[in-house]
C-alpha atoms as a PDB file:
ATOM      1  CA  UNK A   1       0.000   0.000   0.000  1.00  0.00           C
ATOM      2  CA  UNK A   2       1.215   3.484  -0.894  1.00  0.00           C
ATOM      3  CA  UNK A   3       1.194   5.919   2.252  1.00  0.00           C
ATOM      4  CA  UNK A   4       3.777   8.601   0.802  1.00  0.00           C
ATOM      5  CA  UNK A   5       4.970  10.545  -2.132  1.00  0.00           C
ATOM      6  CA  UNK A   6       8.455  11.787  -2.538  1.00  0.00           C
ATOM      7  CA  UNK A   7       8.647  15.042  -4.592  1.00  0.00           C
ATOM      8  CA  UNK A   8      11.902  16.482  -6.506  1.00  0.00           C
ATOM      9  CA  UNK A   9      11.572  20.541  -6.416  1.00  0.00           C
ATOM     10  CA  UNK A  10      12.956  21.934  -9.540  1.00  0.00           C
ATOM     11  CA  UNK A  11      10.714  20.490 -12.576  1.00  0.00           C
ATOM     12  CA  UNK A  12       7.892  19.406 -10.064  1.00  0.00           C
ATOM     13  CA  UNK A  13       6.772  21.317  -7.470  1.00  0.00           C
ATOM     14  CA  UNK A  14       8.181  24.576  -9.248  1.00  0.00           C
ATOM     15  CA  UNK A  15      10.281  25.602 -11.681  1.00  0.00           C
ATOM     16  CA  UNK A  16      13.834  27.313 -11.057  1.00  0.00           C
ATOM     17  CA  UNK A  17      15.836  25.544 -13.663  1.00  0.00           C
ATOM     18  CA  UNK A  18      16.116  29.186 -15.833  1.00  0.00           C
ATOM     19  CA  UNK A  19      17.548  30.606 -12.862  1.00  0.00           C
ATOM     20  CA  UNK A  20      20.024  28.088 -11.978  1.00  0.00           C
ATOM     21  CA  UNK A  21      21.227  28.430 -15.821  1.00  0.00           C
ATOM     22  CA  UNK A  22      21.247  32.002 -15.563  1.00  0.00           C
ATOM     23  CA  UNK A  23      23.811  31.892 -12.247  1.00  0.00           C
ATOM     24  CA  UNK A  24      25.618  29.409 -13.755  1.00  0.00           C
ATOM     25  CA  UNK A  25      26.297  31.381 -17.032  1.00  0.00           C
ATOM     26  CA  UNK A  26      27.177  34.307 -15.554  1.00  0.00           C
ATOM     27  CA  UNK A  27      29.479  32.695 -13.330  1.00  0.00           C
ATOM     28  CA  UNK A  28      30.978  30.436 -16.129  1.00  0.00           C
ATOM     29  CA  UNK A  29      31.187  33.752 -18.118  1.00  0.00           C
ATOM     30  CA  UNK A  30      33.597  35.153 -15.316  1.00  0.00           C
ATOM     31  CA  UNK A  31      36.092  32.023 -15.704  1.00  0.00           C
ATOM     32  CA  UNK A  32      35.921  32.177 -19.580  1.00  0.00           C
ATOM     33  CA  UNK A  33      33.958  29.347 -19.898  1.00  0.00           C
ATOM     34  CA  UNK A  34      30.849  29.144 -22.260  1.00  0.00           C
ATOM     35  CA  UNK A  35      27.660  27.315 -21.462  1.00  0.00           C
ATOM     36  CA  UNK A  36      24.418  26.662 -23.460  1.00  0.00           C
ATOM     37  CA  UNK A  37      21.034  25.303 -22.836  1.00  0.00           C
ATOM     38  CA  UNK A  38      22.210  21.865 -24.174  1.00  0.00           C
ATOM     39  CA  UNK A  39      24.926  21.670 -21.799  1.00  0.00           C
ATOM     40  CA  UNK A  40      22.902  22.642 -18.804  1.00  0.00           C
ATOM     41  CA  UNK A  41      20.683  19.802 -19.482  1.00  0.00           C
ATOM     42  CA  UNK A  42      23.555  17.959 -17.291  1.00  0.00           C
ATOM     43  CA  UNK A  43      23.509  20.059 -14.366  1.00  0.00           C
ATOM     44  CA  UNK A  44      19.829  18.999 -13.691  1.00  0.00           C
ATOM     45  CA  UNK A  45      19.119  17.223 -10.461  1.00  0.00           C
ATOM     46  CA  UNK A  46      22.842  16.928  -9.128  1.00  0.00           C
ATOM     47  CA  UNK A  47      24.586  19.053  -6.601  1.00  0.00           C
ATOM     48  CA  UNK A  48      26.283  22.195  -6.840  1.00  0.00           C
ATOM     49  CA  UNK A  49      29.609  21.157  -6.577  1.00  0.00           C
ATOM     50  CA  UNK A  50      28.882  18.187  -8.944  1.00  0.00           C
ATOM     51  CA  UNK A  51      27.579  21.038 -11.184  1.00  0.00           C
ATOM     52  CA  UNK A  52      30.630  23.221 -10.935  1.00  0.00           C
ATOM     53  CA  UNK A  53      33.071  20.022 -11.777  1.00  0.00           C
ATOM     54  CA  UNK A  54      31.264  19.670 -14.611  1.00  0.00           C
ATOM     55  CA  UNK A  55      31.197  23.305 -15.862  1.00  0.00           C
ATOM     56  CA  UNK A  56      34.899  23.300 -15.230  1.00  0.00           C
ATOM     57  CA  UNK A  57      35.668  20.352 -16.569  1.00  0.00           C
ATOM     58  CA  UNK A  58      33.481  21.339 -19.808  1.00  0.00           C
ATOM     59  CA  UNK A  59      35.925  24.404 -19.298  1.00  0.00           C
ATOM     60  CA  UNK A  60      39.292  22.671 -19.576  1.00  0.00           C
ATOM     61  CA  UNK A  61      40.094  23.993 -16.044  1.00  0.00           C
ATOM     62  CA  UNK A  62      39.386  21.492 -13.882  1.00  0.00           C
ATOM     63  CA  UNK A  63      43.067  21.122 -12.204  1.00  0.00           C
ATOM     64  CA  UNK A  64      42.859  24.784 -11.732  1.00  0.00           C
ATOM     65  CA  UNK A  65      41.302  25.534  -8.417  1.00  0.00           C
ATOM     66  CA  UNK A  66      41.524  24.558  -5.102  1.00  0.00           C
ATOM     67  CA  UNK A  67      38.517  22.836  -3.139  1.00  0.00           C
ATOM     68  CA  UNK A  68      38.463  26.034  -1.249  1.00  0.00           C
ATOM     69  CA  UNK A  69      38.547  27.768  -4.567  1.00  0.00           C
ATOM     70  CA  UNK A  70      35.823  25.956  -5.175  1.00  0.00           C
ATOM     71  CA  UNK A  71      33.340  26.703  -2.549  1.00  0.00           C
ATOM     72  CA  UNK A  72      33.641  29.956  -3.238  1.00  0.00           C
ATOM     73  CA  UNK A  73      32.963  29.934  -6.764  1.00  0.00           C
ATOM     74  CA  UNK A  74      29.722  28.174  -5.783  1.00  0.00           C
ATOM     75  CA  UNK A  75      29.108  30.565  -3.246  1.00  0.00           C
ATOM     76  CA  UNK A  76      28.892  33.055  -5.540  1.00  0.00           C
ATOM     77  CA  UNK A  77      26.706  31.103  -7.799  1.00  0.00           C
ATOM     78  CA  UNK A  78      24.233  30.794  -5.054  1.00  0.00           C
ATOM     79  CA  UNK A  79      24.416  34.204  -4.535  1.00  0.00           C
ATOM     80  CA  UNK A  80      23.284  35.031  -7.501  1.00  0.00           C
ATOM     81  CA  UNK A  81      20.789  32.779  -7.880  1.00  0.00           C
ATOM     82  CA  UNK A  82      18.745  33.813  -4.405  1.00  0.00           C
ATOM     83  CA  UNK A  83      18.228  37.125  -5.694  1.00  0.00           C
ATOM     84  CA  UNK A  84      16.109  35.365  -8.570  1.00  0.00           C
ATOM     85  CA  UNK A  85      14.367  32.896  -6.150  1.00  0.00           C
ATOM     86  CA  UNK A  86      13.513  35.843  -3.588  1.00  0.00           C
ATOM     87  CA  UNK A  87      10.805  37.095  -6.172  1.00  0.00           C
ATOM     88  CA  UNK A  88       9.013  33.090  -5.652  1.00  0.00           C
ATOM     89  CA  UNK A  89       5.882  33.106  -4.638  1.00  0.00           C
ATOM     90  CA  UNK A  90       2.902  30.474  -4.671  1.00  0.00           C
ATOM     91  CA  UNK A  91       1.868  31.808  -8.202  1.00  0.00           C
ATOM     92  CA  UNK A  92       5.340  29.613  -8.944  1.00  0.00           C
ATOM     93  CA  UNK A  93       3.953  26.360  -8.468  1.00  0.00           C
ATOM     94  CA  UNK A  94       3.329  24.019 -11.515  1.00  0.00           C
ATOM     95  CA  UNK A  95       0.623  23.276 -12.893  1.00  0.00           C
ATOM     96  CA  UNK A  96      -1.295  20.617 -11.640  1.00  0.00           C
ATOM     97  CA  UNK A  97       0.706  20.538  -8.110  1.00  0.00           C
ATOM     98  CA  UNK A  98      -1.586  22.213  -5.609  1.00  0.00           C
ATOM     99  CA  UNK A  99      -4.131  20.048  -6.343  1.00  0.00           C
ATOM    100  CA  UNK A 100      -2.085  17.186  -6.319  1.00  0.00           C
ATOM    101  CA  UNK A 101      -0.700  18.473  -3.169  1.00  0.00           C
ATOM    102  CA  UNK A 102      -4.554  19.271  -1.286  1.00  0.00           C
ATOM    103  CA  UNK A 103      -5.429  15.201  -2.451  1.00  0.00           C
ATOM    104  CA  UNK A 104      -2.615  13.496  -0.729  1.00  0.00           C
ATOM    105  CA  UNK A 105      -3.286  16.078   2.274  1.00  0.00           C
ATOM    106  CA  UNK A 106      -6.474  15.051   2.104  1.00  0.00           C
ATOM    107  CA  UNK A 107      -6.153  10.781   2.143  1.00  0.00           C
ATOM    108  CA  UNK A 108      -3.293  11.836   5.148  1.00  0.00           C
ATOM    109  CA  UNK A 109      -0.774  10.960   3.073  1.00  0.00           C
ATOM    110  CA  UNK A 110       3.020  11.557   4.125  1.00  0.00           C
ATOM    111  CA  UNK A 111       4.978  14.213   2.064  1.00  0.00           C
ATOM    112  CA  UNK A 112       8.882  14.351   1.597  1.00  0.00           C
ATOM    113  CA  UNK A 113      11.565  16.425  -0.058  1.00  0.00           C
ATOM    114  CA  UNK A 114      14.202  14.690  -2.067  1.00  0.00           C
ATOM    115  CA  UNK A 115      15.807  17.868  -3.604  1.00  0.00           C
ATOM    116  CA  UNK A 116      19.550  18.499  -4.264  1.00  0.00           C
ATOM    117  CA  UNK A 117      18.985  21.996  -3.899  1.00  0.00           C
ATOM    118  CA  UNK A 118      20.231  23.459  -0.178  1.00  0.00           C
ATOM    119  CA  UNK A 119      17.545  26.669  -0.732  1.00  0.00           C
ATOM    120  CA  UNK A 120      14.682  23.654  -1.044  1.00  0.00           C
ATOM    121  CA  UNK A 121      13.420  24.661   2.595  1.00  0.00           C
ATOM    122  CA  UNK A 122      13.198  28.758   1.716  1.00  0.00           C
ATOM    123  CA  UNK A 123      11.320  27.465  -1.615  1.00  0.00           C
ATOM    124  CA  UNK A 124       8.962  25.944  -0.765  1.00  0.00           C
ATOM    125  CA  UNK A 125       8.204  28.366   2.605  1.00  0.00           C
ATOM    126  CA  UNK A 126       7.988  31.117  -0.384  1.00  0.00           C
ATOM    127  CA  UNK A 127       5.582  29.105  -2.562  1.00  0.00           C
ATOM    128  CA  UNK A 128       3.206  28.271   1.137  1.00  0.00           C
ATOM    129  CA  UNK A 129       3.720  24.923   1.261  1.00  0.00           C
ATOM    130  CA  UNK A 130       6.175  24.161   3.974  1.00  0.00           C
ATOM    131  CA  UNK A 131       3.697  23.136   6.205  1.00  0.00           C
ATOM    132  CA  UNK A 132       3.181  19.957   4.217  1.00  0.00           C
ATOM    133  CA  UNK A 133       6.682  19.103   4.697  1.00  0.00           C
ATOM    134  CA  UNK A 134       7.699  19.665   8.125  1.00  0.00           C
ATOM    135  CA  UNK A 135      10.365  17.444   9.649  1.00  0.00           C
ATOM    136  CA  UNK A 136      10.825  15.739   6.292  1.00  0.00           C
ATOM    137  CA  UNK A 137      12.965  17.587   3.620  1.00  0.00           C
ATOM    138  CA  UNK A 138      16.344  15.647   3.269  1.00  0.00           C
ATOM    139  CA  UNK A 139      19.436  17.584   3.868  1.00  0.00           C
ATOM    140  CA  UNK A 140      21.498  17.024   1.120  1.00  0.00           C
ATOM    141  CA  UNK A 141      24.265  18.253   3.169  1.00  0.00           C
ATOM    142  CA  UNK A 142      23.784  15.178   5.016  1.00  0.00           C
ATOM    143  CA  UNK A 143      24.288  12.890   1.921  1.00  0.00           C
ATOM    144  CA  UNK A 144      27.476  10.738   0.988  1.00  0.00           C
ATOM    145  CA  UNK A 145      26.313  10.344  -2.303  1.00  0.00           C
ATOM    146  CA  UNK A 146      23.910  12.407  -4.189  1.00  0.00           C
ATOM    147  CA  UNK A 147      21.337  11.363  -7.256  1.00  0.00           C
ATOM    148  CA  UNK A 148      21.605   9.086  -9.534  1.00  0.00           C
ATOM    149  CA  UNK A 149      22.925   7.562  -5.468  1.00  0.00           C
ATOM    150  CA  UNK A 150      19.530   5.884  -4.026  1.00  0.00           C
ATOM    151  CA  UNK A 151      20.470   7.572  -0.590  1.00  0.00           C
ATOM    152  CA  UNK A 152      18.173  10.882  -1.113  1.00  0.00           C
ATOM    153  CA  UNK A 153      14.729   8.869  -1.603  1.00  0.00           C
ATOM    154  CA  UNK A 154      16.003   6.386   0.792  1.00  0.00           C
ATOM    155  CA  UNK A 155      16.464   9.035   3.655  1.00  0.00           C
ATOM    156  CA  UNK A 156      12.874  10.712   2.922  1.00  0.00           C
ATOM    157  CA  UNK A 157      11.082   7.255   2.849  1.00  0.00           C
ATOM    158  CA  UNK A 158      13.262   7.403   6.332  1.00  0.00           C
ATOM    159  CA  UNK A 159      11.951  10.359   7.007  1.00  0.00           C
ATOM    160  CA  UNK A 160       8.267   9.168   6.543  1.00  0.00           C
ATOM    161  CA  UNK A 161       8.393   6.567   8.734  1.00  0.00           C
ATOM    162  CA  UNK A 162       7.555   4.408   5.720  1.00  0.00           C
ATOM    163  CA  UNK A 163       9.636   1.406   3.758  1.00  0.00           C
ATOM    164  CA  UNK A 164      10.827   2.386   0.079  1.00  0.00           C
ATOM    165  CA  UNK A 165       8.300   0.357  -1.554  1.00  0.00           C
ATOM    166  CA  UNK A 166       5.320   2.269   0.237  1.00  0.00           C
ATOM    167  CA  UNK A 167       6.223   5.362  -1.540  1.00  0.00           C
ATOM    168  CA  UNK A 168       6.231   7.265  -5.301  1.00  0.00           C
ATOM    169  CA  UNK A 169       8.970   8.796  -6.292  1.00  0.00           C
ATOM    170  CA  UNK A 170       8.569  12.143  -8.788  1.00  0.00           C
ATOM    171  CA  UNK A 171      11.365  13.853 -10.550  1.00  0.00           C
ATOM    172  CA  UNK A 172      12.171  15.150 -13.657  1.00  0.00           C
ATOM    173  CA  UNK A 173      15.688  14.733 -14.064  1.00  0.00           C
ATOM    174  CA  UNK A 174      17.156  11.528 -15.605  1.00  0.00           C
ATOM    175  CA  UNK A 175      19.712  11.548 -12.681  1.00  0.00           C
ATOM    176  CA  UNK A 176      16.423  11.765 -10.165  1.00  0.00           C
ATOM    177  CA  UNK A 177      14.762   9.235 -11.653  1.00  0.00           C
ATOM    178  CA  UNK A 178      17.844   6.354 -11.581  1.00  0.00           C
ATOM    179  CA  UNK A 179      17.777   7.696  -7.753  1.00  0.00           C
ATOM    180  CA  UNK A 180      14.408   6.410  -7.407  1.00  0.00           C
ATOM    181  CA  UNK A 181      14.400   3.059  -9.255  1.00  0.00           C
ATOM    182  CA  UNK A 182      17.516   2.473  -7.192  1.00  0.00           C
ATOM    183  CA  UNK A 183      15.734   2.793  -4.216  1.00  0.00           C
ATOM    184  CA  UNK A 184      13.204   0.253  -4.865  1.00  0.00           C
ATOM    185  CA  UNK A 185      10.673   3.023  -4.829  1.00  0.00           C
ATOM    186  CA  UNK A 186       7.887   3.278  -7.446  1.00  0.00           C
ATOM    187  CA  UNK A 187       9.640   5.847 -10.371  1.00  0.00           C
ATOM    188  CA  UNK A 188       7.185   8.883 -11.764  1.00  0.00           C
ATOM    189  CA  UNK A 189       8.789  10.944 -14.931  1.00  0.00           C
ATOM    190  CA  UNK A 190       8.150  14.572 -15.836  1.00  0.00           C
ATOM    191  CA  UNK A 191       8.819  15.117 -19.482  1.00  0.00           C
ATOM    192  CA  UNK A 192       9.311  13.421 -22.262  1.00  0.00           C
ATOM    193  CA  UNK A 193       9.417   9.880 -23.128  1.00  0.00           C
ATOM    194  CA  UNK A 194      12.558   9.905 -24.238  1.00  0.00           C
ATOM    195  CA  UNK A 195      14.669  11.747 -21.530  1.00  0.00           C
ATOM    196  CA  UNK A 196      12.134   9.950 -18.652  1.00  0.00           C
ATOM    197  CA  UNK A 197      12.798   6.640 -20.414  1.00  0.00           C
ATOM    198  CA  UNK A 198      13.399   4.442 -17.429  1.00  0.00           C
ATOM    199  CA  UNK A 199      10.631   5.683 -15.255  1.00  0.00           C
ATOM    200  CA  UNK A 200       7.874   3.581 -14.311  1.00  0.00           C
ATOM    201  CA  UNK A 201       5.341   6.069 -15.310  1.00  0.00           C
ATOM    202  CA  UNK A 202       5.652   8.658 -17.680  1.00  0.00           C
ATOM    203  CA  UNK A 203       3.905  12.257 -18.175  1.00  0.00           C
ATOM    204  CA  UNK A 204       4.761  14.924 -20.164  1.00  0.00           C
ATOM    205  CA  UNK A 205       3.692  18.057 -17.900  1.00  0.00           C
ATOM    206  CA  UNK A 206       3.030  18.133 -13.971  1.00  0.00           C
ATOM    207  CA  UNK A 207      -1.012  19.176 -15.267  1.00  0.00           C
ATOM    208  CA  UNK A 208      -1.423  15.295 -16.423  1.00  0.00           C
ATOM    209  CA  UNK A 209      -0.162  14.217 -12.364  1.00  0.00           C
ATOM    210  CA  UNK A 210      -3.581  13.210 -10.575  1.00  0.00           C
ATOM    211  CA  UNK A 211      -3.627  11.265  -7.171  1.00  0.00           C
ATOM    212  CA  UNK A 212      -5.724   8.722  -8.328  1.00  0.00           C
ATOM    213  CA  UNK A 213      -3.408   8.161 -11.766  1.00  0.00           C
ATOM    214  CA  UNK A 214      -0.319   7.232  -9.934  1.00  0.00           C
ATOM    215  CA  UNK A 215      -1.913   5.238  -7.231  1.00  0.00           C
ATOM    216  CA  UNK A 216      -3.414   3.278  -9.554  1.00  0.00           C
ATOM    217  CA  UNK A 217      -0.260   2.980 -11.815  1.00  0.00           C
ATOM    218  CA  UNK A 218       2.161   2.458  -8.738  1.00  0.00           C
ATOM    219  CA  UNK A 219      -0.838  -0.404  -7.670  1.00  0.00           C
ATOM    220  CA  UNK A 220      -0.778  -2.635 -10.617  1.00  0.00           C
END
């Protein structure tokens, strides 16, 4: 029996993927690095220091900064990026999600945060619905492995009270979703059939998610 749903933020609850491109350019701008759209596809659902390996490494300059170097250049990323998140409110959330949200409320089911992101908490207080998640966003601080890792869904199944195979998993990030198939946990896939390929159920926008859809999919 399902008795909890584990929610990714960016892609499915709301959407701050443009934002977290648009720090990242300007950042990768500063260390004469050029990013696209195409390339930020990669940065999706992993950490911010995963991230910044990656945009060095795309960079050539990998060997060229410390791990204190390091931290600060994400730093100033982040930086960045909360002056675009301050403007969040619940306007932000996708379509389809507060209603999703009010049902499993509503049948008292438990609610977790798997997100990479360390500003998840101040998100989702901006958007009003923090209340739905007290005591159970992960840390991913806390993590010795992030996504495609299981250990994220793991710790908010933890978190729940609830074994892996009582919850759903929902992400949007191909990264995300190996997190949640490696976790034993029922997979749900936001976007296309391609990209969400090894999901257990597939749909292109958040306005297709319904309650009663992925019970009955995660039930079969």
């Amino acid at each position: 029996m399902i008795k909890g749903l584990i929610f990714d933020l960016d892609g499915v609850i709301t959407d701050t993927a443009e934002y977290h491109y648009l720090a990242w350019k300007s950042l990768a701008k500063k260390l004469d690095i050029k990013i696209d759209r195409e390339f930020n596809e990669q940065l999706k659902g992993i950490s911010r220091m995963d991230s910044l390996d990656l945009i060095l490494k795309h960079g050539n300059k990998e060997n060229e900064y410390t791990e204190e170097d390091k931290l600060k250049l994400a730093a100033q990323k982040n930086e960045e990026y909360q002056t675009y998140i301050e403007k969040i409110t619940s306007d932000d959330l996708l379509p389809g999600i507060e209603l999703l949200l009010k049902e499993a409320k509503e049948k008292e089911m438990g609610m977790a945060l798997a997100s990479a992101s360390k500003n998840g908490p101040k998100i989702i207080k901006q958007l009003g619905i923090d209340d739905l998640f007290k005591g159970t966003v992960v840390d991913p601080a806390s993590l010795k492995a992030g996504k495609p890792a299981p250990e994220i869904f793991l710790k908010g199944a933890e978190l729940l009270g609830i074994e892996p195979n009582e919850c759903i998993g929902l992400e949007d990030a191909e990264a995300g979703v190996e997190s949640i198939n490696a976790a034993g946990i029922f997979s749900v896939g936001v976007g296309s059939k391609s990209a969400m390929a090894k999901a257990d159920y597939i749909v292109e926008s958040t306005k297709e998610l319904t309650l009663n859809d992925i019970l009955n999919q995660a039930q079969k």
